[in-house]
C-alpha atoms as a PDB file:
ATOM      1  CA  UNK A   1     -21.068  47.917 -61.703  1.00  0.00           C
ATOM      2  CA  UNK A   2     -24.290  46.564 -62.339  1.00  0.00           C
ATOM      3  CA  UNK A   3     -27.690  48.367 -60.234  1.00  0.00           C
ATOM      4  CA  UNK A   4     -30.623  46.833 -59.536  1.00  0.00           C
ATOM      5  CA  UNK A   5     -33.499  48.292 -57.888  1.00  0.00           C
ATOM      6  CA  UNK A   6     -36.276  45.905 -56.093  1.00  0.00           C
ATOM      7  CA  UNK A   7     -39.659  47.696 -55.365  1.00  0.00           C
ATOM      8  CA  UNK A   8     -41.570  46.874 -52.131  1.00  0.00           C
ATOM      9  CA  UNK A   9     -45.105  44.810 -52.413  1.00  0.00           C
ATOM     10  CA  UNK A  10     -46.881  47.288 -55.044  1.00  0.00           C
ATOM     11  CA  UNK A  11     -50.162  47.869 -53.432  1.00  0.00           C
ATOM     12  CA  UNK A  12     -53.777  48.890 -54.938  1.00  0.00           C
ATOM     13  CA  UNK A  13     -54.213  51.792 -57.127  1.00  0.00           C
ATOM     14  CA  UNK A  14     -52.425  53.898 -55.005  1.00  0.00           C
ATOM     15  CA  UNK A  15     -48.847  51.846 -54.955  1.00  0.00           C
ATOM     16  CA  UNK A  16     -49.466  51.684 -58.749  1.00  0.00           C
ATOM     17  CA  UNK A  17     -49.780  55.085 -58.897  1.00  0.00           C
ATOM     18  CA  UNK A  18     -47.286  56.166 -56.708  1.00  0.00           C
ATOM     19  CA  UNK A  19     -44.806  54.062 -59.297  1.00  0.00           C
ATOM     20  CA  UNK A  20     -46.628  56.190 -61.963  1.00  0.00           C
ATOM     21  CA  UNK A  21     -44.681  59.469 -59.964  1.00  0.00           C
ATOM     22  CA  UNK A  22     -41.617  58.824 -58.644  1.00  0.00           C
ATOM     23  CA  UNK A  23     -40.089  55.404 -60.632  1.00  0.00           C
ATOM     24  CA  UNK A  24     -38.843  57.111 -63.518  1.00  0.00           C
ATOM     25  CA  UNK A  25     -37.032  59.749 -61.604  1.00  0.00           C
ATOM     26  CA  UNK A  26     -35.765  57.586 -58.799  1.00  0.00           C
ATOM     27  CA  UNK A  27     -34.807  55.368 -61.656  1.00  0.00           C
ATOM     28  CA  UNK A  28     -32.765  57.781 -63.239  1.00  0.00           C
ATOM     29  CA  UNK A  29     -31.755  59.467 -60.159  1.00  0.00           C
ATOM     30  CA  UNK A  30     -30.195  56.071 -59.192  1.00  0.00           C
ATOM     31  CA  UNK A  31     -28.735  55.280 -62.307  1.00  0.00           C
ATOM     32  CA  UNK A  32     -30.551  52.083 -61.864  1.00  0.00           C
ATOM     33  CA  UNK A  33     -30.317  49.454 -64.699  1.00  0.00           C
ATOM     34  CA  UNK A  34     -32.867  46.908 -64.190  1.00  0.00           C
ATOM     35  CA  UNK A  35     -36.006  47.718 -61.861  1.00  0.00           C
ATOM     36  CA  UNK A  36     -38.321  44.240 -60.254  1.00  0.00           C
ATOM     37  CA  UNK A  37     -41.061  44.748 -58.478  1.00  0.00           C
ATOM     38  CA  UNK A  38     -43.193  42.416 -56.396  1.00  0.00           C
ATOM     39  CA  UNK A  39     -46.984  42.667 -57.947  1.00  0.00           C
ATOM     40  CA  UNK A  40     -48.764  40.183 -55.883  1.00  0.00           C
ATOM     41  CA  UNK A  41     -50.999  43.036 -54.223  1.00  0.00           C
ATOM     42  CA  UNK A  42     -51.625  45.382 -56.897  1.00  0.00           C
ATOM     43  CA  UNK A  43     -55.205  44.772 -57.897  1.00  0.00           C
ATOM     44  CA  UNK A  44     -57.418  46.302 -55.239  1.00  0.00           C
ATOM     45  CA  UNK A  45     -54.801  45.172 -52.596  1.00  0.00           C
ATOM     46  CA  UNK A  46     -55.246  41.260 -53.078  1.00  0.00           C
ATOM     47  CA  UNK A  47     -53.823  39.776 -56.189  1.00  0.00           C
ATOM     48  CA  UNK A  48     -53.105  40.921 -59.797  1.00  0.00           C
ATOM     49  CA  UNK A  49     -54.748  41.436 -63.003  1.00  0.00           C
ATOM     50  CA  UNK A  50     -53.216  41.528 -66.687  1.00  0.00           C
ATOM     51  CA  UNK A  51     -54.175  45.434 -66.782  1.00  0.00           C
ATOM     52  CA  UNK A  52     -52.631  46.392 -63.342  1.00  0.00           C
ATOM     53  CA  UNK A  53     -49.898  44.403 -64.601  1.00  0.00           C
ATOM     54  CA  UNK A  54     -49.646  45.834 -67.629  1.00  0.00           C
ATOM     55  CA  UNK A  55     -49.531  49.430 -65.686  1.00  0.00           C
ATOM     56  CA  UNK A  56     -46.682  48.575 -63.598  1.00  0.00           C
ATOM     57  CA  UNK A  57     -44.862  47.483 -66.399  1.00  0.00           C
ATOM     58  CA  UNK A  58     -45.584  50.859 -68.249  1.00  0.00           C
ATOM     59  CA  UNK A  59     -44.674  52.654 -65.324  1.00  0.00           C
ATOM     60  CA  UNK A  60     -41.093  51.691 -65.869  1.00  0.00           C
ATOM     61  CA  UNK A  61     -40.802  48.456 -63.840  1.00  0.00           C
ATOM     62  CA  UNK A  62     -38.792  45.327 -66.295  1.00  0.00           C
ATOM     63  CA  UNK A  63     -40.011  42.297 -63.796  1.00  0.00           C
ATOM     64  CA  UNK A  64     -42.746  41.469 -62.002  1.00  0.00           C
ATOM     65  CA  UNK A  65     -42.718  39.032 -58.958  1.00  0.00           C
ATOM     66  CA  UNK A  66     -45.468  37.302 -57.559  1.00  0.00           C
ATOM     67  CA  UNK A  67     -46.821  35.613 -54.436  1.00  0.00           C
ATOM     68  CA  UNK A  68     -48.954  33.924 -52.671  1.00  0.00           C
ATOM     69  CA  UNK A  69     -52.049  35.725 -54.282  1.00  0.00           C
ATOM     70  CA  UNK A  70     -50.756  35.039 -57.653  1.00  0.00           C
ATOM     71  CA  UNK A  71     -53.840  33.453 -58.916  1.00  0.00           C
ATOM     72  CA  UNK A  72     -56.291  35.048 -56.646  1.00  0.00           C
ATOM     73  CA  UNK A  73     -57.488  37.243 -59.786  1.00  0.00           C
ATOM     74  CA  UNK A  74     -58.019  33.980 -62.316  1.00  0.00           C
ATOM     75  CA  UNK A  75     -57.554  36.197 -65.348  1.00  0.00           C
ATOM     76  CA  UNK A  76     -53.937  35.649 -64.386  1.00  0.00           C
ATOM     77  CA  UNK A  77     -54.161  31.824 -65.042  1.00  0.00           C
ATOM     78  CA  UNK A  78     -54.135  32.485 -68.673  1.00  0.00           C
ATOM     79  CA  UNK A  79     -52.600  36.446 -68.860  1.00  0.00           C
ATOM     80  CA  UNK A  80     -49.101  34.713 -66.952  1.00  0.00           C
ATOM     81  CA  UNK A  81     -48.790  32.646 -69.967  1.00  0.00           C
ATOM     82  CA  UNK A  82     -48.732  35.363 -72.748  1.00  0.00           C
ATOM     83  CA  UNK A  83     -46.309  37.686 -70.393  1.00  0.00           C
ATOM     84  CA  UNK A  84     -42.908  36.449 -69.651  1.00  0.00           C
ATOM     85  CA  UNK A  85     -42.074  39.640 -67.608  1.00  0.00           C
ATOM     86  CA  UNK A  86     -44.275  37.870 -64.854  1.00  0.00           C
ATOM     87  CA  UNK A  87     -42.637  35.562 -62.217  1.00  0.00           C
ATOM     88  CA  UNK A  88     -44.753  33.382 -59.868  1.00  0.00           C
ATOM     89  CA  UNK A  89     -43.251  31.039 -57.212  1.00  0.00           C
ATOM     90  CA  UNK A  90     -40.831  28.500 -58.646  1.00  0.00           C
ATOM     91  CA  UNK A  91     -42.018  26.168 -55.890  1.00  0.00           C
ATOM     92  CA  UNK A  92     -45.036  26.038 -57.270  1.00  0.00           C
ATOM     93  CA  UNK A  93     -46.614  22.373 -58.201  1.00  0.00           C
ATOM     94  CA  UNK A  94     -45.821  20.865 -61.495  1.00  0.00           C
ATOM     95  CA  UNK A  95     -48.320  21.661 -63.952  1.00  0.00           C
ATOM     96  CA  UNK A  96     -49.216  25.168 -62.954  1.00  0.00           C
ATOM     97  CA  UNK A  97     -49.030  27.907 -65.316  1.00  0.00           C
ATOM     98  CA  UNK A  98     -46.446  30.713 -65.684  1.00  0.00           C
ATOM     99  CA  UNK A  99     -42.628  30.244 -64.910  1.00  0.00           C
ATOM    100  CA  UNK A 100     -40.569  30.754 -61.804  1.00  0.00           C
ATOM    101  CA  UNK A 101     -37.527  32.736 -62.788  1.00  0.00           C
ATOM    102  CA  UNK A 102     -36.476  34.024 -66.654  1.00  0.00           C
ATOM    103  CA  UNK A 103     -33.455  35.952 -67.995  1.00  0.00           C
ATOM    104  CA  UNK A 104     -33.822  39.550 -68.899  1.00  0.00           C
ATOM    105  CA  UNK A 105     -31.408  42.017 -70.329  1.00  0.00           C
ATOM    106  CA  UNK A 106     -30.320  45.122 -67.524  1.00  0.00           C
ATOM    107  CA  UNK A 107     -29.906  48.746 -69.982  1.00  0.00           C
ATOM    108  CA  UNK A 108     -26.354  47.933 -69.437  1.00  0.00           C
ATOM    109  CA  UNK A 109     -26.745  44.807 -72.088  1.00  0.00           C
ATOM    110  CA  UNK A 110     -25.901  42.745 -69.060  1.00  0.00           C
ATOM    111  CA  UNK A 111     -27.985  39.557 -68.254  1.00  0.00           C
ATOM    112  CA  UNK A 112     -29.307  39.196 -65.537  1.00  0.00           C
ATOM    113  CA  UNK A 113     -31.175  35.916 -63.858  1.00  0.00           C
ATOM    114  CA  UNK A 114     -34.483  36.813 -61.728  1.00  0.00           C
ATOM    115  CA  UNK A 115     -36.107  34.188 -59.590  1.00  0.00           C
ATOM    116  CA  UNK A 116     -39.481  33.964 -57.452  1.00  0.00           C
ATOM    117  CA  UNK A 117     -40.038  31.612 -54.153  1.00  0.00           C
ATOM    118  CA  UNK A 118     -42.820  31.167 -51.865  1.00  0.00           C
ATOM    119  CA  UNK A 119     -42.569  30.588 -48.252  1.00  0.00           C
ATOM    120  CA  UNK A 120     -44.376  28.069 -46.280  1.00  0.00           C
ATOM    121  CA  UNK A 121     -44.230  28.659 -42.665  1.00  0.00           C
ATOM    122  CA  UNK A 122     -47.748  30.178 -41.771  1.00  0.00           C
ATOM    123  CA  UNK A 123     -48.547  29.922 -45.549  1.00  0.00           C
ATOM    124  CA  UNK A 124     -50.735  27.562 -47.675  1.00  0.00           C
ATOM    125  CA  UNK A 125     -48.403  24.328 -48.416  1.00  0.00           C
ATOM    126  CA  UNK A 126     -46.446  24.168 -51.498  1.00  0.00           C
ATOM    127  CA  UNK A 127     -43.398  22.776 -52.625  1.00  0.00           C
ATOM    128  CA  UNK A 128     -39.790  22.769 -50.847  1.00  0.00           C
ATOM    129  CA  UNK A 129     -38.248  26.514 -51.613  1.00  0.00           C
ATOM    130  CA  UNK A 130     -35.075  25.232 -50.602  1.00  0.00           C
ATOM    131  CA  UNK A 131     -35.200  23.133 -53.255  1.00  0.00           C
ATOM    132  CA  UNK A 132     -36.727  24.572 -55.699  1.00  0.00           C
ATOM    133  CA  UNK A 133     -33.832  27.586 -54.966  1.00  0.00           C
ATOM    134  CA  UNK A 134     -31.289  24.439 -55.859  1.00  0.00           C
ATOM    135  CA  UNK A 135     -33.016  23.844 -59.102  1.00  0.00           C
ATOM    136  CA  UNK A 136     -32.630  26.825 -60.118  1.00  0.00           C
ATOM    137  CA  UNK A 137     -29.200  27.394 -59.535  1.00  0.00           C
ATOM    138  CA  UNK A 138     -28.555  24.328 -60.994  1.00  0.00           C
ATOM    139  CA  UNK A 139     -30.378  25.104 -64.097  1.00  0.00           C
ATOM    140  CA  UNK A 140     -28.913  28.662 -64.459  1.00  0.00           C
ATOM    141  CA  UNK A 141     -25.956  26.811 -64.132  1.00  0.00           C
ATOM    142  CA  UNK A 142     -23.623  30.285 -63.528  1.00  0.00           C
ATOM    143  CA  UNK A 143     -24.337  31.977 -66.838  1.00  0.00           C
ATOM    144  CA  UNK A 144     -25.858  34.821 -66.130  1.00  0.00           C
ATOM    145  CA  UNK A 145     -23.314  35.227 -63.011  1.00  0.00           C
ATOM    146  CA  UNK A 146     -26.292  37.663 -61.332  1.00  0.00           C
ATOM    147  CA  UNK A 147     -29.316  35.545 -60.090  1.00  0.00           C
ATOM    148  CA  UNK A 148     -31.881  37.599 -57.936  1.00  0.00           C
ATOM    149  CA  UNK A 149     -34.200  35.869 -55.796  1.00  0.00           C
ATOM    150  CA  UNK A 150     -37.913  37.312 -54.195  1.00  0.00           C
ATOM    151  CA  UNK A 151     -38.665  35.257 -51.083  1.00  0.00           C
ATOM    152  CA  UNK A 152     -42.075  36.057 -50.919  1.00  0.00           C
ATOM    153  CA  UNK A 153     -43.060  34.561 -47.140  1.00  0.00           C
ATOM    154  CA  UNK A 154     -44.644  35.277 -43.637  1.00  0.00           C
ATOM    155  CA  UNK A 155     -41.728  34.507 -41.573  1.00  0.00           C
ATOM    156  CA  UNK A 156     -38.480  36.386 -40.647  1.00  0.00           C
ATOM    157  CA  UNK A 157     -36.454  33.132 -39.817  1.00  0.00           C
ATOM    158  CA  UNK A 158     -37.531  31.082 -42.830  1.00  0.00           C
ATOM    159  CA  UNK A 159     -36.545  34.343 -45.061  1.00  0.00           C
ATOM    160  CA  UNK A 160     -33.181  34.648 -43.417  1.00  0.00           C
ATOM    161  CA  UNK A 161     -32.106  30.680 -43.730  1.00  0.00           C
ATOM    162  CA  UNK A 162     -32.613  30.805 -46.959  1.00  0.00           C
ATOM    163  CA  UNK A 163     -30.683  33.870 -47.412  1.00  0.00           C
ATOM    164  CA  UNK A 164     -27.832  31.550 -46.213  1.00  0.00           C
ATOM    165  CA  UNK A 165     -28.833  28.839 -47.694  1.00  0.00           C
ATOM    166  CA  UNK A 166     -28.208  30.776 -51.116  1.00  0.00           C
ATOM    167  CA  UNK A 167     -25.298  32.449 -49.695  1.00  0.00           C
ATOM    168  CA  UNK A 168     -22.595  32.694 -52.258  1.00  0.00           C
ATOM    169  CA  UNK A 169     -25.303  31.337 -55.195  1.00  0.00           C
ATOM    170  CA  UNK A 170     -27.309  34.136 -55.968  1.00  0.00           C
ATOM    171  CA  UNK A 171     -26.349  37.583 -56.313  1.00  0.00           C
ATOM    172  CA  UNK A 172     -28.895  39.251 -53.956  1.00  0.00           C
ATOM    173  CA  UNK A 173     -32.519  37.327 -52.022  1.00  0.00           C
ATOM    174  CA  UNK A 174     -34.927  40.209 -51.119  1.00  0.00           C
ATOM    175  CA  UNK A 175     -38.002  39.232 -48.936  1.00  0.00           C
ATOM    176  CA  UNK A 176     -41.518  40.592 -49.811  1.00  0.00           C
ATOM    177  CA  UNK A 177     -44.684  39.999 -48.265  1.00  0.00           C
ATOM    178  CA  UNK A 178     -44.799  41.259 -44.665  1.00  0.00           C
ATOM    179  CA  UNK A 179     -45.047  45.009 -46.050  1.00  0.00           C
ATOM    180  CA  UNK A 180     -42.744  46.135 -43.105  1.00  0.00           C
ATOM    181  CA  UNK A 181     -39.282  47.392 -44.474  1.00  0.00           C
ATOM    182  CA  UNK A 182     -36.642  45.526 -42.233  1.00  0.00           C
ATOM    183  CA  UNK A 183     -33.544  47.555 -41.123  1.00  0.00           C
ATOM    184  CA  UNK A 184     -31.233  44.375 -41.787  1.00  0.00           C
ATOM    185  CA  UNK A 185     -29.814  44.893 -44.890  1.00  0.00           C
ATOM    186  CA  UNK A 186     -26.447  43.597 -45.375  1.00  0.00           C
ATOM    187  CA  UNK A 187     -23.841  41.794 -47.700  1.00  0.00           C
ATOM    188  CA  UNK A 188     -23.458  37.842 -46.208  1.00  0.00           C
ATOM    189  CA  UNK A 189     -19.840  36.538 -46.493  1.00  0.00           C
ATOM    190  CA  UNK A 190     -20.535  34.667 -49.799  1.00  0.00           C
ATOM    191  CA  UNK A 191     -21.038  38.102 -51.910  1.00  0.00           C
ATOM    192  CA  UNK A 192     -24.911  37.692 -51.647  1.00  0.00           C
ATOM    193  CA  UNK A 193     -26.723  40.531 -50.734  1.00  0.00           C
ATOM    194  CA  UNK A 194     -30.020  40.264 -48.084  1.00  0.00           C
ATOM    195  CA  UNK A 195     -32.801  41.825 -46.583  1.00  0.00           C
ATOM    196  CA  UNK A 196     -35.530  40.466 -44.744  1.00  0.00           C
ATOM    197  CA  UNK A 197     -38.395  42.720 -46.335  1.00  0.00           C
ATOM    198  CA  UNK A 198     -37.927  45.618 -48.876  1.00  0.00           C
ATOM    199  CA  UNK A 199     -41.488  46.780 -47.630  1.00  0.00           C
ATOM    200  CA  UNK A 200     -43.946  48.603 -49.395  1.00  0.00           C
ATOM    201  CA  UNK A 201     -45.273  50.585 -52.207  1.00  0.00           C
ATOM    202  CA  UNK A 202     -48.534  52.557 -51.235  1.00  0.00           C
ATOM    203  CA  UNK A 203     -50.266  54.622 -48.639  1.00  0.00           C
ATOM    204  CA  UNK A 204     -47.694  55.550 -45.790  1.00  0.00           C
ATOM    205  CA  UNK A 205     -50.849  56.028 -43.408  1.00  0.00           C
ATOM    206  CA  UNK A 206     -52.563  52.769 -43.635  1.00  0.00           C
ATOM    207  CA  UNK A 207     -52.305  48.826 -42.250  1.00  0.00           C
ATOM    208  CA  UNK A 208     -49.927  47.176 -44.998  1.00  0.00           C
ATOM    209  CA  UNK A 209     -51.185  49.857 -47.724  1.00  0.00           C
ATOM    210  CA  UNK A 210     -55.228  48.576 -46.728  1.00  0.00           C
ATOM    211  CA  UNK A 211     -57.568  51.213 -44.866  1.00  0.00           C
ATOM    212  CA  UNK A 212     -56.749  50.990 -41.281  1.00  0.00           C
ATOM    213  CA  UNK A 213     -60.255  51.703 -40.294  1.00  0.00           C
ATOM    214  CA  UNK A 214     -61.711  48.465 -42.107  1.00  0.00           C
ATOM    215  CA  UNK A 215     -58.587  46.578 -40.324  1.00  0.00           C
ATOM    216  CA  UNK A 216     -59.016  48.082 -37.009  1.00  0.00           C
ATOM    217  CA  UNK A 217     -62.479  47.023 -37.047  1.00  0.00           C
ATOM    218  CA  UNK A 218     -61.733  43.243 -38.080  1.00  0.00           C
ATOM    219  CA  UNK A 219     -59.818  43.287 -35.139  1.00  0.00           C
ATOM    220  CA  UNK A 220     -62.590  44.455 -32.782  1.00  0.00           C
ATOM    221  CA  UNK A 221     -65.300  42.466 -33.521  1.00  0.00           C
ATOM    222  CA  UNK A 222     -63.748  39.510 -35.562  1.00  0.00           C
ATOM    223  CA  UNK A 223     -66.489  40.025 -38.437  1.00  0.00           C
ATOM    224  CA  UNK A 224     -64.640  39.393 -41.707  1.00  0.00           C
ATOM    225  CA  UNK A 225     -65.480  41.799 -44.571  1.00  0.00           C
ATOM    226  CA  UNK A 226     -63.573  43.338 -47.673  1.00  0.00           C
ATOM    227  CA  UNK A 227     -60.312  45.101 -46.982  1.00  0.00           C
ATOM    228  CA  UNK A 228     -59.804  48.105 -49.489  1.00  0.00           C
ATOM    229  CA  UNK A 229     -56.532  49.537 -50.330  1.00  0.00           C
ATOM    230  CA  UNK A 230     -56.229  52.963 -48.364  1.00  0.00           C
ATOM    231  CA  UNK A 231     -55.998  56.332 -49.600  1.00  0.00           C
ATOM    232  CA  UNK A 232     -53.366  59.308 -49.041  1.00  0.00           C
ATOM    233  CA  UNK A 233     -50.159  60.303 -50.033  1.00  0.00           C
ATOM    234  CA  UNK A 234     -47.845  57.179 -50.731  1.00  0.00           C
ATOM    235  CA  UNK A 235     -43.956  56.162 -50.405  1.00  0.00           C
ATOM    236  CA  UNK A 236     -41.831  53.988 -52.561  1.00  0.00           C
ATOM    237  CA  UNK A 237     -39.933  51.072 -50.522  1.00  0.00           C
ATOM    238  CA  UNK A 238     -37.320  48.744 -51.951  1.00  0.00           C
ATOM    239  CA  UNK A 239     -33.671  48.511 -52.250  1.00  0.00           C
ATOM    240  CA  UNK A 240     -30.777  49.194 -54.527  1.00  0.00           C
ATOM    241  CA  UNK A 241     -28.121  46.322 -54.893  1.00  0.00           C
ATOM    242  CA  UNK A 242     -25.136  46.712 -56.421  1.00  0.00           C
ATOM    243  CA  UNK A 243     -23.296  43.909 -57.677  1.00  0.00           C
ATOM    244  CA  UNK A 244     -20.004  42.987 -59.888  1.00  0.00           C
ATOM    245  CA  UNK A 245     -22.057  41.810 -63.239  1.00  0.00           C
ATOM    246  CA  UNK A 246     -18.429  39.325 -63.870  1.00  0.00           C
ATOM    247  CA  UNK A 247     -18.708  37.816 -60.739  1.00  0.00           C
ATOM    248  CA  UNK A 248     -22.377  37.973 -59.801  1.00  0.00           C
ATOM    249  CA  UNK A 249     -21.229  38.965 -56.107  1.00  0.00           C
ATOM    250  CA  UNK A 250     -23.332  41.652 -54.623  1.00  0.00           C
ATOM    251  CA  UNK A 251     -20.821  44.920 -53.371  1.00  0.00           C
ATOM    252  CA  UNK A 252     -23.459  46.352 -51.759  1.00  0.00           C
ATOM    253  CA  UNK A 253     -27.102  47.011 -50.917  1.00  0.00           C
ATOM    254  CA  UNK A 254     -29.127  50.305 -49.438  1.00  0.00           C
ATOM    255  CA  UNK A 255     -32.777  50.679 -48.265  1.00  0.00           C
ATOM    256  CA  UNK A 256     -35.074  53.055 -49.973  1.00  0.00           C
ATOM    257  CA  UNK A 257     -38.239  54.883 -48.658  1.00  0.00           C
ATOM    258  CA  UNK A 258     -39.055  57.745 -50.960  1.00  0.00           C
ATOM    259  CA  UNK A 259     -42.296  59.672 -50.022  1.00  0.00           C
ATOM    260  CA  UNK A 260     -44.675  60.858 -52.808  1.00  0.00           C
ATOM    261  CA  UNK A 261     -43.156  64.583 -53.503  1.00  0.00           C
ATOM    262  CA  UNK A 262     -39.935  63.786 -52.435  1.00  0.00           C
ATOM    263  CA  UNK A 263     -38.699  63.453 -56.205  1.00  0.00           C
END
């Protein structure tokens, strides 16, 4: 049995640092034998950089995913090329750097095919994830059997179609972005395991891992201004997946929310 654990929207210094505490012990603890991670908040709460990347990486993570904030740091337009442990959205335009999914190697020796998406309901418009989910498949082609997908997007329903829409393709499509852990976790019929949002990985006492004062106030008076990652003792969200490496069918799939001290 293959074990894959997906990390929650890694956000600011303090998500990066609570990966820093508990990773390698959850990772252990687990047994888990590849660990992704979606990145796309982990410089100062909006975007990455190559060093923050670089320190999730150390911290014990084999894959980053990214988002809709992938290039709000521009040091990333050239840092995504040198780093092929970096996803960003394979529905990205033509042309733009980095790559949407890669094959890396599990500690098990196992293969194991991890791919990025971007929604576009409520989002800025890109290209069809649907179809850029079919071109992938279609380029994987089956070998590796296990194909993980991040659907990094705003809304529930668009995540959960194409969790069907995949059904029975991919071994597992986790949703990122809302920062809300879902309780929907489940198996679908075709062997593919889903969730609508793994959640977070930062301050427990915030707004989405940013100070809840600075958010509060945006909401009272409407006067945009800088959003700063919070501070305070953090939790770990994501998900285990377990899956049949032979057949790429996911046997099953478990939330996680582990608090900083828990481990």
């Amino acid at each position: 049995m293959l074990r894959i654990l997906f990390v929650g929207d890694v956000t600011g210094s303090p998500g990066r640092r609570a990966l820093g505490k508990l990773l390698g012990d959850l990772r252990s603890r687990l047994d888990a034998h590849l660990v992704v991670a979606n990145g796309e908040n982990a410089a100062g709460g909006l975007g990455i950089t190559g060093p923050t990347a670089a320190a999730i990486l150390d911290s014990g993570v084999d894959v980053i995913t990214l988002g809709n904030h992938t290039f709000t740091k521009k040091d990333m337009l050239a840092y995504i090329q040198s780093e092929p442990r970096i996803l960003r959205p394979a529905n990205y335009p033509p042309g733009v750097p980095g790559r949407g999914w890669g094959v890396f190697e599990a500690t098990t020796g196992e293969r194991v095919a991890v791919a990025n998406l971007l929604g576009r309901t409520f989002m800025a418009p890109v290209d069809c994830p649907f179809r850029a989910a079919d071109a992938v498949v279609a380029e994987i082609g089956g070998e590796p059997a296990v194909l993980v997908f991040d659907m990094h997007a705003e809304a529930t329903s668009e995540k959960a179609a194409i969790g069907w829409y995949l059904d029975g393709r991919a071994s597992a499509v986790v949703g990122t972005h809302t920062h809300v852990q879902t309780s929907d976790e489940r198996v679908l019929p075709g062997g593919t395991a889903y969730i609508t949002d793994a959640g977070m990985t930062g301050v427990h006492d915030s707004v989405l891992g940013l100070d809840k004062h600075q958010v509060i106030e945006r909401f009272l008076t409407q006067v945009t201004g800088k959003f700063t990652p919070a501070e305070g003792p953090t939790t770990l969200q994501g998900v285990l997946v377990e899956i049949d490496p032979a057949t790429g069918r996911a046997l099953g799939i478990r939330r996680l929310s582990i608090n900083e001290g828990e481990i």
